[in-house]
C-alpha atoms as a PDB file:
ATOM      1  CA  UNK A   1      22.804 -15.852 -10.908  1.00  0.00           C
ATOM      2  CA  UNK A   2      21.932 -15.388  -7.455  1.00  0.00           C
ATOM      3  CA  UNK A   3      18.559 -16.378  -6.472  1.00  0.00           C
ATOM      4  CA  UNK A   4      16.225 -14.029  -4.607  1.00  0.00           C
ATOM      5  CA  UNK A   5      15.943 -14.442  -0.535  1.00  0.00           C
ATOM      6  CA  UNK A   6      12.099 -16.166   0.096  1.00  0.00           C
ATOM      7  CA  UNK A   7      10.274 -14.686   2.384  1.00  0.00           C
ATOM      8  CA  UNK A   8      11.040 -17.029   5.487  1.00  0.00           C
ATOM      9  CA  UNK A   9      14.881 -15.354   4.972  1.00  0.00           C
ATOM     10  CA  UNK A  10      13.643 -11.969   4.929  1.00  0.00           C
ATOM     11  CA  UNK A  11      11.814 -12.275   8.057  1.00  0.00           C
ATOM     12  CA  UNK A  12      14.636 -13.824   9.688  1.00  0.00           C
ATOM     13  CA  UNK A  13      16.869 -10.504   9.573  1.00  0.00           C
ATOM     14  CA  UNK A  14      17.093  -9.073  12.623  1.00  0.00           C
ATOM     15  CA  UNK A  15      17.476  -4.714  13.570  1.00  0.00           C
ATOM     16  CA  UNK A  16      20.657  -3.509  14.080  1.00  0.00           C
ATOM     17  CA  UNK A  17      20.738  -2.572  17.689  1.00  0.00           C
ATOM     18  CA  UNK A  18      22.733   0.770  17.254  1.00  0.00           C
ATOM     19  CA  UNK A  19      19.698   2.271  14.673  1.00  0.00           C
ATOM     20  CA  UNK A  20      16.925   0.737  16.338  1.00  0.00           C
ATOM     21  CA  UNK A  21      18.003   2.739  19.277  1.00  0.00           C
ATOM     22  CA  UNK A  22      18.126   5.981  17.111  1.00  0.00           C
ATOM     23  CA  UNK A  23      14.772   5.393  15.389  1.00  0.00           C
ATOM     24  CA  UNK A  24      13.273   5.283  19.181  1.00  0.00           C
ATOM     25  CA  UNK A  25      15.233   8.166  19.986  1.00  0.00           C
ATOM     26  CA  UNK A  26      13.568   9.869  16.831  1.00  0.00           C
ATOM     27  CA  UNK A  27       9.833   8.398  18.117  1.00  0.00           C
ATOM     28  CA  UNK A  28      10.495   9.867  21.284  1.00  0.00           C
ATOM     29  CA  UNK A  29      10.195  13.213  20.273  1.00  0.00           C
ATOM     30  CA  UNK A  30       7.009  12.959  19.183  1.00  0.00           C
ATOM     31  CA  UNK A  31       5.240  14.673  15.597  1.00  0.00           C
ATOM     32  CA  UNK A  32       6.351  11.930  13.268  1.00  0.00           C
ATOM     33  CA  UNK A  33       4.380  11.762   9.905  1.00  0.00           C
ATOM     34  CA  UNK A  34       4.575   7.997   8.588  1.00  0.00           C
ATOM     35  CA  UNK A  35       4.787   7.060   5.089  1.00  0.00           C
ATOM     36  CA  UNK A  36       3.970   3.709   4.453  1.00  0.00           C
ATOM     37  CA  UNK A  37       4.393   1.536   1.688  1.00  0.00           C
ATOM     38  CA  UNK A  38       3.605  -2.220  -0.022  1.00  0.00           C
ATOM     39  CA  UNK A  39       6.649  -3.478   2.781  1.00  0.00           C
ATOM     40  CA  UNK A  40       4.351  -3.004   5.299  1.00  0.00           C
ATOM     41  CA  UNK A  41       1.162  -5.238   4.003  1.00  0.00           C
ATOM     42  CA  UNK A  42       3.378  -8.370   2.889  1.00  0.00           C
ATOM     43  CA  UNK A  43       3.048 -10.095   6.794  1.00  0.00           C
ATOM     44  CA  UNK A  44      -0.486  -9.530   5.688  1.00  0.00           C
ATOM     45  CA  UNK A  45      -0.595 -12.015   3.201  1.00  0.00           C
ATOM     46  CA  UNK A  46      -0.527  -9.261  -0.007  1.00  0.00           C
ATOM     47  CA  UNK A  47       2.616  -8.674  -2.007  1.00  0.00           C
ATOM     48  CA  UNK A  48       5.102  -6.009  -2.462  1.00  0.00           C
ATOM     49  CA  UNK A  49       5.974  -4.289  -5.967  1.00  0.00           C
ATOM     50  CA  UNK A  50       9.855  -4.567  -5.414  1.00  0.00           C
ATOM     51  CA  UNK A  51      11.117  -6.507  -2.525  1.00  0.00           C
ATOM     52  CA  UNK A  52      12.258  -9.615  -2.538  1.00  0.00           C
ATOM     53  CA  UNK A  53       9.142 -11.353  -3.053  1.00  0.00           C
ATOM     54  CA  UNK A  54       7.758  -8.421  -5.376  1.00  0.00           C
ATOM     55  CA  UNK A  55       5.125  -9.113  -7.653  1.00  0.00           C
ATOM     56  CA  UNK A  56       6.988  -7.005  -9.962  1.00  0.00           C
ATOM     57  CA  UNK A  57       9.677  -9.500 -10.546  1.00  0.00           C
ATOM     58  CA  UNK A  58       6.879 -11.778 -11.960  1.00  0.00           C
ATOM     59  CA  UNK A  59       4.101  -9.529 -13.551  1.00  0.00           C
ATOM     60  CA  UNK A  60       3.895  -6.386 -15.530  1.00  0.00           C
ATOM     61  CA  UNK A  61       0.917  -4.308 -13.517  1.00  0.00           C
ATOM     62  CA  UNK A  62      -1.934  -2.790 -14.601  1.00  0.00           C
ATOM     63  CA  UNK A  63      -1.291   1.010 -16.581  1.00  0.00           C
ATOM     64  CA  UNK A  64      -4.036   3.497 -16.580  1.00  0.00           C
ATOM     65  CA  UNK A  65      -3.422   3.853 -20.145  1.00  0.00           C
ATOM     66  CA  UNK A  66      -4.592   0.332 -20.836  1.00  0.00           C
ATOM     67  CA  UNK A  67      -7.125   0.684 -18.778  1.00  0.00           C
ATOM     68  CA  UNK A  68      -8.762   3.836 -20.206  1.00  0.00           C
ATOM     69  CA  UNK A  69      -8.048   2.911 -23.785  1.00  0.00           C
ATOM     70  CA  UNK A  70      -8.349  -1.195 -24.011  1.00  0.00           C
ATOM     71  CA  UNK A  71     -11.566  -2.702 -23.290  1.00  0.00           C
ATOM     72  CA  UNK A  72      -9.727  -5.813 -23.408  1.00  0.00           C
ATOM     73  CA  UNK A  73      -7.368  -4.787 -20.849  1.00  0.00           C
ATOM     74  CA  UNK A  74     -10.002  -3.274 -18.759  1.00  0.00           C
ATOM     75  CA  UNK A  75     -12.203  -6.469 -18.858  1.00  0.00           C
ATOM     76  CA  UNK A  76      -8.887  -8.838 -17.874  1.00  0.00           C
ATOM     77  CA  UNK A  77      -8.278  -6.228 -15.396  1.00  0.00           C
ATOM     78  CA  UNK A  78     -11.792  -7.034 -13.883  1.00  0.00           C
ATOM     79  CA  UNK A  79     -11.584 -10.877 -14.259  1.00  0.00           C
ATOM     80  CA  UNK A  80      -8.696 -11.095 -12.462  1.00  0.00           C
ATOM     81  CA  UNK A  81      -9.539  -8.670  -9.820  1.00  0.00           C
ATOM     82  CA  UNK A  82     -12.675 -10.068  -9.047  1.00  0.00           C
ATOM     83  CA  UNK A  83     -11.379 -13.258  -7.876  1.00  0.00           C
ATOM     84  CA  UNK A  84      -8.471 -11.329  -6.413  1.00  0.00           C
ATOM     85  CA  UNK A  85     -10.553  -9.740  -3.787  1.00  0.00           C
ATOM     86  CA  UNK A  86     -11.672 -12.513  -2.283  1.00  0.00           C
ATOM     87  CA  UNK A  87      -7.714 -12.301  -0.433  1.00  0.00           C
ATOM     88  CA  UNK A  88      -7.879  -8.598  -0.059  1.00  0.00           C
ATOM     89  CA  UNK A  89     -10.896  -8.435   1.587  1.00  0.00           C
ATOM     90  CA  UNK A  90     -10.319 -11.252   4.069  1.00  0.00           C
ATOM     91  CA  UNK A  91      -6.274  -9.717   4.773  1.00  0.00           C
ATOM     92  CA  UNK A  92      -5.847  -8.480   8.321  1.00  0.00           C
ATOM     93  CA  UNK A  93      -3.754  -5.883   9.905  1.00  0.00           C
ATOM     94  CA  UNK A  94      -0.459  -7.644  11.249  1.00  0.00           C
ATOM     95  CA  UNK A  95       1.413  -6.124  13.944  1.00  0.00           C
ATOM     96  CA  UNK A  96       3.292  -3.739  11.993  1.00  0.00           C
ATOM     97  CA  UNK A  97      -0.075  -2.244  11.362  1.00  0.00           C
ATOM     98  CA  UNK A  98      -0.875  -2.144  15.142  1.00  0.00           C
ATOM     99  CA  UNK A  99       2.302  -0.870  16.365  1.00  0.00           C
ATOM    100  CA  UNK A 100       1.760   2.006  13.798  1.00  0.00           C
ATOM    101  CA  UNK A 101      -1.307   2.578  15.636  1.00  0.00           C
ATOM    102  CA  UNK A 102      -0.503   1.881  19.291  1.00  0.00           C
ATOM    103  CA  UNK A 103       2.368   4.613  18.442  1.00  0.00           C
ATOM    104  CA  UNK A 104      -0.192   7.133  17.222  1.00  0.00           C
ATOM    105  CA  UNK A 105      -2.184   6.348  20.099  1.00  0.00           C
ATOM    106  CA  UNK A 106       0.480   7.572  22.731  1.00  0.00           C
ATOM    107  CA  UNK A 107       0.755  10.718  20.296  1.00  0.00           C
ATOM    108  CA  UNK A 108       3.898   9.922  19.029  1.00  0.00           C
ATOM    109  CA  UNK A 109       3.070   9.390  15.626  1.00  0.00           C
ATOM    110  CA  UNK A 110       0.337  11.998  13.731  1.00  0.00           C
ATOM    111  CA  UNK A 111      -0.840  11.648  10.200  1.00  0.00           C
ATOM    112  CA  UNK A 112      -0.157   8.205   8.075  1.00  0.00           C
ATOM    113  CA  UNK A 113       0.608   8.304   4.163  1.00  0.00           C
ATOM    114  CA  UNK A 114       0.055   5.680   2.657  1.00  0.00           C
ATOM    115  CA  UNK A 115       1.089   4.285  -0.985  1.00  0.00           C
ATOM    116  CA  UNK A 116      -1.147   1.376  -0.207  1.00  0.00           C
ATOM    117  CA  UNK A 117      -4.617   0.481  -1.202  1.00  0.00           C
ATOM    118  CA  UNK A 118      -5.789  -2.297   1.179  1.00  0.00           C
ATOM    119  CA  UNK A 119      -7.125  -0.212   3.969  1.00  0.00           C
ATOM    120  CA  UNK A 120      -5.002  -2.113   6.965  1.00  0.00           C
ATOM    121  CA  UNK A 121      -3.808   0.992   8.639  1.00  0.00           C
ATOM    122  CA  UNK A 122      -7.502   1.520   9.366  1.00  0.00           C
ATOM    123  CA  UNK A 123      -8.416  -1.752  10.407  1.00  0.00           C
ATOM    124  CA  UNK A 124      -5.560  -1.783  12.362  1.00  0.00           C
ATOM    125  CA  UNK A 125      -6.872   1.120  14.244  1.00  0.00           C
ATOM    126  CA  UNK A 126      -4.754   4.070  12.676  1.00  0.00           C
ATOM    127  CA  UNK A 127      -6.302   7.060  12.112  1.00  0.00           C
ATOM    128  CA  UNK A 128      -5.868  10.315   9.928  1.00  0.00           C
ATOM    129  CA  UNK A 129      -4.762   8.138   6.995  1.00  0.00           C
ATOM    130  CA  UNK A 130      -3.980   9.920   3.846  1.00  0.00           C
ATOM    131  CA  UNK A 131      -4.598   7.234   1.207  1.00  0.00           C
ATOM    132  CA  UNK A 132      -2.092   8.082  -1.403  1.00  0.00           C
ATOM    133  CA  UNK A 133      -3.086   5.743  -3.805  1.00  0.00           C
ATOM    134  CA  UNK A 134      -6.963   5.832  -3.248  1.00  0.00           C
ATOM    135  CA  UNK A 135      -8.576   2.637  -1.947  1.00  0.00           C
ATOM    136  CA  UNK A 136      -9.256  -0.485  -2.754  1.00  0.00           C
ATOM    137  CA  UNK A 137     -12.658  -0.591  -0.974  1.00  0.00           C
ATOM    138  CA  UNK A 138     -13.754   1.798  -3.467  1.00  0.00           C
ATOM    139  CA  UNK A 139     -15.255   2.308  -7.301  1.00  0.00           C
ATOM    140  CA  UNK A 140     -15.263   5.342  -9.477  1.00  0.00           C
ATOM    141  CA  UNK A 141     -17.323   5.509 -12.752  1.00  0.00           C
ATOM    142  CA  UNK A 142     -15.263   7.040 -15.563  1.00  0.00           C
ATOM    143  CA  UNK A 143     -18.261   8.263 -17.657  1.00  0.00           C
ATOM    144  CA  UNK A 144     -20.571  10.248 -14.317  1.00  0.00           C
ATOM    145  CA  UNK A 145     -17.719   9.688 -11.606  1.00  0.00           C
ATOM    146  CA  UNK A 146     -20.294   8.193  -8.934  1.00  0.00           C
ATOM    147  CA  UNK A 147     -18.218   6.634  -6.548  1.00  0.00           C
ATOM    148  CA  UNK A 148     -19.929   3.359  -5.112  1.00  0.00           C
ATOM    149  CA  UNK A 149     -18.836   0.816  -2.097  1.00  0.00           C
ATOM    150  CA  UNK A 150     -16.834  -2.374  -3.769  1.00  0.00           C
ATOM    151  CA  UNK A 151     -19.177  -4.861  -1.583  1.00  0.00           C
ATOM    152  CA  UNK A 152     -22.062  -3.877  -3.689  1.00  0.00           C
ATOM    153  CA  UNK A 153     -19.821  -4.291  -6.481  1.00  0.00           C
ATOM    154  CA  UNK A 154     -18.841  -7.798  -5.439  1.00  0.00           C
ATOM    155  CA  UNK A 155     -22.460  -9.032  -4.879  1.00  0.00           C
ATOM    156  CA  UNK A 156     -23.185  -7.715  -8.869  1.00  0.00           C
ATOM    157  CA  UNK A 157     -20.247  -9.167 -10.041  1.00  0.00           C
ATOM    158  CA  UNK A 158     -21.099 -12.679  -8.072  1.00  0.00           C
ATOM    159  CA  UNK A 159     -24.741 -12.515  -9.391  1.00  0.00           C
ATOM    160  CA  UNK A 160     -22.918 -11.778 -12.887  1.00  0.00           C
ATOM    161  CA  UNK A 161     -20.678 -14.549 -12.709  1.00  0.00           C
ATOM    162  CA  UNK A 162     -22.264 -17.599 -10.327  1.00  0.00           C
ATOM    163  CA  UNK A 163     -19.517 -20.255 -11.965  1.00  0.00           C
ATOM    164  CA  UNK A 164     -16.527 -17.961 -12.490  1.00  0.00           C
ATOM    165  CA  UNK A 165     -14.461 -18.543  -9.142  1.00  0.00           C
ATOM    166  CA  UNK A 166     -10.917 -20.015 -10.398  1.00  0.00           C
ATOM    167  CA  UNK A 167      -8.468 -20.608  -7.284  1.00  0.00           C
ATOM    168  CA  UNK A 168      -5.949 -18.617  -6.897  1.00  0.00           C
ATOM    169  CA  UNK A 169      -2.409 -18.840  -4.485  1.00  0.00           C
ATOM    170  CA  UNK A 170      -1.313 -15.341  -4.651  1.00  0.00           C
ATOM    171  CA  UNK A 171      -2.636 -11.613  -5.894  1.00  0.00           C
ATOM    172  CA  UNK A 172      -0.694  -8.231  -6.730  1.00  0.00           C
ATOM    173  CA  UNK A 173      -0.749  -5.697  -4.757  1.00  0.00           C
ATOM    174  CA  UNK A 174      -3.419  -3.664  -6.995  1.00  0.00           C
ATOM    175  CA  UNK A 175      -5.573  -6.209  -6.337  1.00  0.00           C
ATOM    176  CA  UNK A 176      -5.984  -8.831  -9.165  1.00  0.00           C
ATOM    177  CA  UNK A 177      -4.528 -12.184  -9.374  1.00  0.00           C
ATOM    178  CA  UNK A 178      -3.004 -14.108 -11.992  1.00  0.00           C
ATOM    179  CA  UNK A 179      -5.477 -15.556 -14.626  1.00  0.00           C
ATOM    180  CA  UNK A 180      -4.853 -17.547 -18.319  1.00  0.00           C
ATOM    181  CA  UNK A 181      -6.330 -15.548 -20.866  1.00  0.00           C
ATOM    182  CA  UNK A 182      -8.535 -18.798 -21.770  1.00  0.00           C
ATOM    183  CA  UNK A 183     -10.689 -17.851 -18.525  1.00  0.00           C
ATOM    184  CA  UNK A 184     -11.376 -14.438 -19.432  1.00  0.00           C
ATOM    185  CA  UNK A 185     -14.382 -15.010 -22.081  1.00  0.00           C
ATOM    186  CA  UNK A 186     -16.062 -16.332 -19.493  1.00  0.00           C
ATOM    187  CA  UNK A 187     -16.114 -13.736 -16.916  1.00  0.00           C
ATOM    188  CA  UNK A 188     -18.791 -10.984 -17.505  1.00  0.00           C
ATOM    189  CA  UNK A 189     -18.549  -7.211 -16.327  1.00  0.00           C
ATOM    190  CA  UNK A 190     -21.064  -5.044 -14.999  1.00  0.00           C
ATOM    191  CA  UNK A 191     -21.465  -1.245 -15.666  1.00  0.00           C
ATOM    192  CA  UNK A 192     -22.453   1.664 -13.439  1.00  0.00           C
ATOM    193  CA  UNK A 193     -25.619   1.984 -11.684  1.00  0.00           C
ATOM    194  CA  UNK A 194     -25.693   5.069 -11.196  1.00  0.00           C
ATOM    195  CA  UNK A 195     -25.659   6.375 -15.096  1.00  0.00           C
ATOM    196  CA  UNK A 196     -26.703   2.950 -16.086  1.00  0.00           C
ATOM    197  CA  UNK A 197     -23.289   2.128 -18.642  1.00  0.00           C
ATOM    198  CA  UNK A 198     -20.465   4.105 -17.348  1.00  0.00           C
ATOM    199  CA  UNK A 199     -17.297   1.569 -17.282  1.00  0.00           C
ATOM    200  CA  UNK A 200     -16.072   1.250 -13.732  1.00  0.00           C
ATOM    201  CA  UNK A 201     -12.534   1.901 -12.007  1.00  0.00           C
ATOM    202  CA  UNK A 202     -11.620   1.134  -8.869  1.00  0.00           C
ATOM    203  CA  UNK A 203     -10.502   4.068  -6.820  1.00  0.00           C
ATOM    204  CA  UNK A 204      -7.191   3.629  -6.746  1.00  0.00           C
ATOM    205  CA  UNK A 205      -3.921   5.353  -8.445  1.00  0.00           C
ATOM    206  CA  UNK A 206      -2.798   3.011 -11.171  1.00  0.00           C
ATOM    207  CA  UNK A 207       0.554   2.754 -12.586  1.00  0.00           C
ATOM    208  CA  UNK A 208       0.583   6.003 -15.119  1.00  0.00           C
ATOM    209  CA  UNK A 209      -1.797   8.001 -13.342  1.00  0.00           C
ATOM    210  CA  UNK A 210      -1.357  11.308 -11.535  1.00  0.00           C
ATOM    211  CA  UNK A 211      -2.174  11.401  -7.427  1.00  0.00           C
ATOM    212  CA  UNK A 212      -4.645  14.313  -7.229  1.00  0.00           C
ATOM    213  CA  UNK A 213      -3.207  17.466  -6.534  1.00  0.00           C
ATOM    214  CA  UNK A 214      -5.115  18.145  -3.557  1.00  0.00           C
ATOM    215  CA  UNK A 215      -3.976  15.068  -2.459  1.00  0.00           C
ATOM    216  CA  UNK A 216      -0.410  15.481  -3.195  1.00  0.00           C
ATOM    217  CA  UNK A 217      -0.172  19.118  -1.335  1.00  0.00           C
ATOM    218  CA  UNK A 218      -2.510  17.531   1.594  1.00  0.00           C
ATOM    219  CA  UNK A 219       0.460  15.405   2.223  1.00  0.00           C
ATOM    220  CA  UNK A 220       2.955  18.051   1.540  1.00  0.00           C
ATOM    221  CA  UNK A 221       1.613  20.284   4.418  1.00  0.00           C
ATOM    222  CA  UNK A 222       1.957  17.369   6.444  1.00  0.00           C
ATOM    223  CA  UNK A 223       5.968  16.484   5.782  1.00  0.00           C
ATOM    224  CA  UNK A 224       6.261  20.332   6.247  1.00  0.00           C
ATOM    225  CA  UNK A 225       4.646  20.513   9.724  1.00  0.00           C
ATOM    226  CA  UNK A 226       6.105  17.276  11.325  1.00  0.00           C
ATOM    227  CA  UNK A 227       9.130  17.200  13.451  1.00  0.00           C
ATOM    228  CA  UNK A 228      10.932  13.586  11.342  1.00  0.00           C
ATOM    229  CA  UNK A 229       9.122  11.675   8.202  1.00  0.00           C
ATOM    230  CA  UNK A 230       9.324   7.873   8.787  1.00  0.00           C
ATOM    231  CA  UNK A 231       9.449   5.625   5.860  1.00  0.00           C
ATOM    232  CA  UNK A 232       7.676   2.503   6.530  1.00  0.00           C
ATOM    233  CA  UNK A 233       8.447  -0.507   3.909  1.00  0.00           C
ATOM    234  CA  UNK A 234       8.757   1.262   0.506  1.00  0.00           C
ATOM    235  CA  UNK A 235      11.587   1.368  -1.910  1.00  0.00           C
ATOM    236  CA  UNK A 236      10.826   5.003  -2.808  1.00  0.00           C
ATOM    237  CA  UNK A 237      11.665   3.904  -6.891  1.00  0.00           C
ATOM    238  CA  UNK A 238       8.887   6.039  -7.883  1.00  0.00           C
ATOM    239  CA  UNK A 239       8.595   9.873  -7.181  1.00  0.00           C
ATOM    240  CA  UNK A 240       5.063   9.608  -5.463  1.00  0.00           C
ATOM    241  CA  UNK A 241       6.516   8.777  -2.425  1.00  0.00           C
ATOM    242  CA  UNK A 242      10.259   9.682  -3.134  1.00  0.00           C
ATOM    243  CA  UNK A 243       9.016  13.277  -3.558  1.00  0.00           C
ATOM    244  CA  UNK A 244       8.197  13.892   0.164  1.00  0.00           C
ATOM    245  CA  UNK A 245      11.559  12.366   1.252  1.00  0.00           C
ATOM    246  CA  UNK A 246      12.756  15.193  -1.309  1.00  0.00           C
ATOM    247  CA  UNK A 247      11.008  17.824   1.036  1.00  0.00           C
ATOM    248  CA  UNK A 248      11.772  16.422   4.240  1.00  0.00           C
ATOM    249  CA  UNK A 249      15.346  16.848   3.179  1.00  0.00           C
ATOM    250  CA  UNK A 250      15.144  19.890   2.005  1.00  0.00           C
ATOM    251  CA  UNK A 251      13.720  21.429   4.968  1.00  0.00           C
ATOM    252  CA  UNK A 252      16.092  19.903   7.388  1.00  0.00           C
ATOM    253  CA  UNK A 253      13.729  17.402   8.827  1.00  0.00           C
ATOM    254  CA  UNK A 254      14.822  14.196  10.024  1.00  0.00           C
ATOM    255  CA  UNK A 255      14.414  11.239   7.616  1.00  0.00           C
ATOM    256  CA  UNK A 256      14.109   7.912   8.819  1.00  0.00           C
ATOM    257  CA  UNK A 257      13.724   4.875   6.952  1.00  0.00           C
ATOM    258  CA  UNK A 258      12.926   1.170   8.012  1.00  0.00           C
ATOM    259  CA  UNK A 259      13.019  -1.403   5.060  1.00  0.00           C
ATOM    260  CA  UNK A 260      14.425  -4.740   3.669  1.00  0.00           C
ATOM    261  CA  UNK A 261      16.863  -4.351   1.044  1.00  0.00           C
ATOM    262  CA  UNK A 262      18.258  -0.920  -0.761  1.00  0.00           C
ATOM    263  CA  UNK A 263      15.923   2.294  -1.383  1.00  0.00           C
ATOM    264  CA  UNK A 264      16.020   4.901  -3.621  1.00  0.00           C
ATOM    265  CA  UNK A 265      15.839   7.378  -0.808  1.00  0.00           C
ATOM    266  CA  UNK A 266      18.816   6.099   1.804  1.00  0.00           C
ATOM    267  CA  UNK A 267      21.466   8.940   0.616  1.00  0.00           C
ATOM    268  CA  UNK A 268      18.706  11.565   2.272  1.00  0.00           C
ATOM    269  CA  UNK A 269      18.029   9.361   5.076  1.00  0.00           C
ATOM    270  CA  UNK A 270      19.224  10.823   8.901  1.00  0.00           C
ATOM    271  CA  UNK A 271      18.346   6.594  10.317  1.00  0.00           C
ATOM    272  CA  UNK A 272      18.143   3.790   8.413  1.00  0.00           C
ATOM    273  CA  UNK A 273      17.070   0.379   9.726  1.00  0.00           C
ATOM    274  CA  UNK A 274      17.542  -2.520   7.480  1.00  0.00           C
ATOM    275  CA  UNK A 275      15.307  -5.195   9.004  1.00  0.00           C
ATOM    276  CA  UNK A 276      11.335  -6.464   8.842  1.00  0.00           C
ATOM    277  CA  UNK A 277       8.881  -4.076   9.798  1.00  0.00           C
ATOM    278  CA  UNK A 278       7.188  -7.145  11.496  1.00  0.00           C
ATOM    279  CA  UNK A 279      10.360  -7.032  13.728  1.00  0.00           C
ATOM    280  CA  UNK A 280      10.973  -3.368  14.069  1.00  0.00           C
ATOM    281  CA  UNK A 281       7.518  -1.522  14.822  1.00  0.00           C
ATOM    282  CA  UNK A 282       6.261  -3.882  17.615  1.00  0.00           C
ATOM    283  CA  UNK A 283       9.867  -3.369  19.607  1.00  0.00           C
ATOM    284  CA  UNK A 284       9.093   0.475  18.857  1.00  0.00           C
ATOM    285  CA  UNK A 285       5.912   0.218  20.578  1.00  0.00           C
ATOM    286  CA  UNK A 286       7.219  -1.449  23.008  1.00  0.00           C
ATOM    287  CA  UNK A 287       9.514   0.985  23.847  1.00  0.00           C
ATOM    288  CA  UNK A 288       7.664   3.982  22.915  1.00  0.00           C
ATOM    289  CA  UNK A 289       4.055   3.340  23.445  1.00  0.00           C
ATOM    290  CA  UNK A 290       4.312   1.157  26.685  1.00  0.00           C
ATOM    291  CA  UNK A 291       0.739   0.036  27.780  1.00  0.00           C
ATOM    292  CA  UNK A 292      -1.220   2.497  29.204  1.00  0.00           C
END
């Protein structure tokens, strides 16, 4: 069996000169909607699903079945996340994230989609960010829906919990990091304040959940009105993102896609640039957004 490339070997492969001069091409004409994907956060520090490092190669992720319907589940869920946003919260915006930006900036590139939940294309200076997946930064209360800041969260949970702090190397890209189940008892949960019991959720789309619908067609208008849809470090195996592809196509509007390995959408694809985003977006800045 052929082992899996580490990440030092994905970073290592370089753009094809011949599509990286298309995809500028393509930036150069300006109204560009960006979807963006787990691909893009990895130089971050946080994982991808499916890549070559994906977390899903070495954990099944959370379901919003389980989470809804197994207290259990919910409160390992929890456990694990709480220590696993100690790395989310201190990741940074690498320079994929700031070449996404610096391209807006020069008015190249308009609205951002994003499938991810770590709210780097803001802190990387983006702007008119549709988060696809909800946020991270964010709670929702299942039982009154009060939605509440996840730094007052934290501080309850660290008041809850003063000894509960197990190290951790890595965390999935929902969040939580890996845990044995002998931890677990010890970790205690808080509830809403707001209703005073309501069991918590963090605002984000979990595997098995439906986007909203005024998300989903908030993003639709925006693949319809943009001149080319570029794909931004996401394997397009599930149909939240694969969908808009779907529509670009349809309509006749370009589709580019920049990503390591194979995705699901590359048959509809007009450019496709096999290569680290790390490598590719700040040489399309360069290019296309030269310093003002």
């Amino acid at each position: 069996m052929t082992a899996a490339p580490t990440a030092d070997a994905v970073r290592d492969v370089a753009p094809d000169p011949a599509a990286l001069d298309d995809l500028a091409a393509l930036l150069a004409d300006g109204d560009v909607v960006t979807l963006s994907g787990a691909g893009l956060s990895t130089d971050s520090g946080i994982p991808d699903y499916r890549g070559a490092t994906g977390s899903l190669r070495r954990h099944t992720p959370m379901t919003y079945q389980t989470f809804l319907r197994d207290p259990r589940g919910r409160h390992r869920y929890w456990a694990r996340s709480f220590v696993g946003w100690r790395q989310i919260r201190g990741a940074r915006p690498n320079p994929g994230h700031r070449a996404v930006a610096e391209l807006q900036a020069a008015g190249l590139v308009g609205a951002v989609i994003t499938q991810n939940v770590d709210g780097l294309h803001q802190a990387g200076g983006a702007r008119d960010v549709v988060e696809l997946h909800g946020g991270l930064d964010r709670t929702v209360c299942l039982a009154c829906g009060d939605v509440a800041g996840r730094a007052e969260l934290d501080e309850r949970l660290r008041a809850a919990n003063p000894t509960f702090g197990p190290r951790v190397d890595e965390v999935n890209p929902d969040g939580d990091a890996e845990l044995p189940d002998e931890l677990l008892d010890g970790f205690v949960m808080v509830d809403c304040l707001a209703c005073g019991g309501g069991p918590l959720k963090p605002d984000v789309v979990f595997f098995g959940e439906t986007v909203p619908r005024d998300r989903v067609d908030r993003c639709f208008d925006l693949v319809d009105g943009a001149g080319s849809l570029l794909v931004l470090g996401s394997s397009l195996t599930v149909m939240s993102g694969y969908r808009f592809v779907l529509r670009a196509a349809k309509l006749g509007i370009p589709v580019a896609i920049v990503n390591v390995g194979p995705t699901r959408g590359d048959a509809k694809a007009d450019i496709r640039v096999d290569a680290p985003l790390g490598a590719v977006l700040p040489e399309l800045a360069r290019r296309c957004a030269p310093a003002r």
